[in-house]
C-alpha atoms as a PDB file:
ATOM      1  CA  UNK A   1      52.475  98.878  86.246  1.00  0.00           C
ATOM      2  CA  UNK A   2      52.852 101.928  83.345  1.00  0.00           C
ATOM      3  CA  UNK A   3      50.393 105.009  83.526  1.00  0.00           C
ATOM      4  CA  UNK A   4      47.798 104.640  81.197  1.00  0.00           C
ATOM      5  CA  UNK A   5      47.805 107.649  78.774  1.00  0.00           C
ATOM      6  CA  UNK A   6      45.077 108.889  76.360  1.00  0.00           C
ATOM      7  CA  UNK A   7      45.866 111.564  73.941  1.00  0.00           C
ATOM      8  CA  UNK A   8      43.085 113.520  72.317  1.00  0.00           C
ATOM      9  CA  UNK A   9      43.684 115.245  68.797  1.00  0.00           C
ATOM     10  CA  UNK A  10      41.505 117.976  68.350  1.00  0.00           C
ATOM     11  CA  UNK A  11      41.011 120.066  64.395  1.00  0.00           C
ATOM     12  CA  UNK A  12      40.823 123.732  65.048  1.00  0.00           C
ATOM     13  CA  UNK A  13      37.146 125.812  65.209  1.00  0.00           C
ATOM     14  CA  UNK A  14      36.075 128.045  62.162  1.00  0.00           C
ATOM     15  CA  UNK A  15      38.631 130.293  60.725  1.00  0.00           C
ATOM     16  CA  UNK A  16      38.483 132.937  59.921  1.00  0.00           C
ATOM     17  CA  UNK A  17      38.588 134.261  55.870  1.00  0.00           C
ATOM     18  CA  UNK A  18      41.822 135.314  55.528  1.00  0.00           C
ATOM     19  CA  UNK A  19      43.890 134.836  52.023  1.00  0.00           C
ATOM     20  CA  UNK A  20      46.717 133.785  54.698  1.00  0.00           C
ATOM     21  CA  UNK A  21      46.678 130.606  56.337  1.00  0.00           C
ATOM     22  CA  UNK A  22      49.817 131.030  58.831  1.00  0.00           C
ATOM     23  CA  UNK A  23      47.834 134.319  59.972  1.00  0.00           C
ATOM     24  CA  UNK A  24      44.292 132.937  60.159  1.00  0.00           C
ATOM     25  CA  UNK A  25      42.347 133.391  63.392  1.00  0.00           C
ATOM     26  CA  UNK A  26      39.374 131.460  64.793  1.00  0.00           C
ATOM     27  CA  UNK A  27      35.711 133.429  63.956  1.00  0.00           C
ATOM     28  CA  UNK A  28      33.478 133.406  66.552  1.00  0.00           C
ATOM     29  CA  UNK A  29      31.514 130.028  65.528  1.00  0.00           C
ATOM     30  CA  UNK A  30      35.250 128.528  66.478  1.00  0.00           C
ATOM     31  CA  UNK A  31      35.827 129.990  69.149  1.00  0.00           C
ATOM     32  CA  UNK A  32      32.413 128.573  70.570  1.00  0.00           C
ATOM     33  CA  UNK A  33      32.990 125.372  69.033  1.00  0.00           C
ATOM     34  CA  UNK A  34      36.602 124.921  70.542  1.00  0.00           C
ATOM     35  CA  UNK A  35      34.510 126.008  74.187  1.00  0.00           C
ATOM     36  CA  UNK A  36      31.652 123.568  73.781  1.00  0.00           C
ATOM     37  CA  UNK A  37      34.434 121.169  72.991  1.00  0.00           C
ATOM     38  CA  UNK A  38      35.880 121.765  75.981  1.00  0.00           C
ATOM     39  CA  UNK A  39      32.632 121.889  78.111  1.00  0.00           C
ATOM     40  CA  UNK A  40      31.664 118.681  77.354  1.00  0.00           C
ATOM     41  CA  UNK A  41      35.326 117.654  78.090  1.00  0.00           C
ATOM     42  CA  UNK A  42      35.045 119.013  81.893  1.00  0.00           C
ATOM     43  CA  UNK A  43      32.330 117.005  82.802  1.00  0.00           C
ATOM     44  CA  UNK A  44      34.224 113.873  81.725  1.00  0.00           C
ATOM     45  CA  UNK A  45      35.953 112.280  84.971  1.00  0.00           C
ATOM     46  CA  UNK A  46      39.226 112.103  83.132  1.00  0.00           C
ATOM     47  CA  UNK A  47      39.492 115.773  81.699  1.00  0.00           C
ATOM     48  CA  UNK A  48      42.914 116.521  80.135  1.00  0.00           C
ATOM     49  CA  UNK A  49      45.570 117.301  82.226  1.00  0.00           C
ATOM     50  CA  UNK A  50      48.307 118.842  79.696  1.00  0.00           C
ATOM     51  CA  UNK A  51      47.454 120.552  76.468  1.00  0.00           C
ATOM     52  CA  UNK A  52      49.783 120.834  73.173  1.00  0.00           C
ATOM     53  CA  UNK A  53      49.090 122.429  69.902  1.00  0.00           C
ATOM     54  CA  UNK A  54      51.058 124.062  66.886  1.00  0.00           C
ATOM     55  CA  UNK A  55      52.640 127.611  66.767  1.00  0.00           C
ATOM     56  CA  UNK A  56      49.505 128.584  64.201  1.00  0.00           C
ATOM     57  CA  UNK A  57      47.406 131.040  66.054  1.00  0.00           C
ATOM     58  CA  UNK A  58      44.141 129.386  65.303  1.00  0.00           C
ATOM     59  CA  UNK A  59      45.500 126.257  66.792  1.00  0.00           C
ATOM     60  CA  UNK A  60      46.121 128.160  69.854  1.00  0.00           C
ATOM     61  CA  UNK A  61      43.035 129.628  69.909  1.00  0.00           C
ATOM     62  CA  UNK A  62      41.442 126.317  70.126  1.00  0.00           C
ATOM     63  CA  UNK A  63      43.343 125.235  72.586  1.00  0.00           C
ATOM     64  CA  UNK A  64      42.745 128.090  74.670  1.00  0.00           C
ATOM     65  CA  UNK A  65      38.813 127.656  74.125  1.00  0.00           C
ATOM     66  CA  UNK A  66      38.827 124.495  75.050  1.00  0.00           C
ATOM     67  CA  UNK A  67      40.586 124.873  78.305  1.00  0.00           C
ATOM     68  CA  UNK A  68      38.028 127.245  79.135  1.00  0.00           C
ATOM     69  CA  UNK A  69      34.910 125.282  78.636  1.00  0.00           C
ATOM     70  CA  UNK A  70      36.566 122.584  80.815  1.00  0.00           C
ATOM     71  CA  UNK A  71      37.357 125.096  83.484  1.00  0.00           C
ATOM     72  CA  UNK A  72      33.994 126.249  83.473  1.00  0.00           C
ATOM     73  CA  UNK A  73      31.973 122.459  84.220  1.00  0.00           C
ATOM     74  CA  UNK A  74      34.618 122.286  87.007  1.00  0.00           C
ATOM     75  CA  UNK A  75      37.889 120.451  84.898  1.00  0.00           C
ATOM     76  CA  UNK A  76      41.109 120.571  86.222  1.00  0.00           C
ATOM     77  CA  UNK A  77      43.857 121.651  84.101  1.00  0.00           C
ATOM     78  CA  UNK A  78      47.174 121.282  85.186  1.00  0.00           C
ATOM     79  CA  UNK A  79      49.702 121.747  82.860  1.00  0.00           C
ATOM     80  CA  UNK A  80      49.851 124.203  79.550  1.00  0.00           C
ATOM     81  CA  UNK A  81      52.633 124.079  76.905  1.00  0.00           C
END
């Protein structure tokens, strides 16, 4: 029988103002969002394992924030690409 396999889609936190999008970075009201995000992931019994997101630096910002706030309520995170 397959794997079952959910994927999540999560919008980037806050940006920052900045006249350039491709350069924007998460303020700090996004970078707590993308944590709580992830907080309330971790105590979930079926945390992500893997994490994807664009080249844009806010988007990696997010993802990064949320990994954290799943690390911290105990998540596992295995993989990061």
């Amino acid at each position: 029988m397959p794997r079952r396999v959910e994927v999540w889609f999560f919008r980037h936190g806050e940006k920052s103002k900045n006249p350039d999008p491709a350069k924007a970075v998460l303020s700090p009201k996004g970078r707590k969002q993308a944590f709580e995000a992830g907080q309330k992931l971790g105590m979930e019994s079926r945390a992500p394992t893997a994490f994807f997101s664009s080249t844009r630096v806010r988007t990696k910002q997010t993802a990064r924030n949320i990994r954290e706030g799943i690390r911290s309520k105990g998540g596992l995170v295995e993989n990061e690409t």
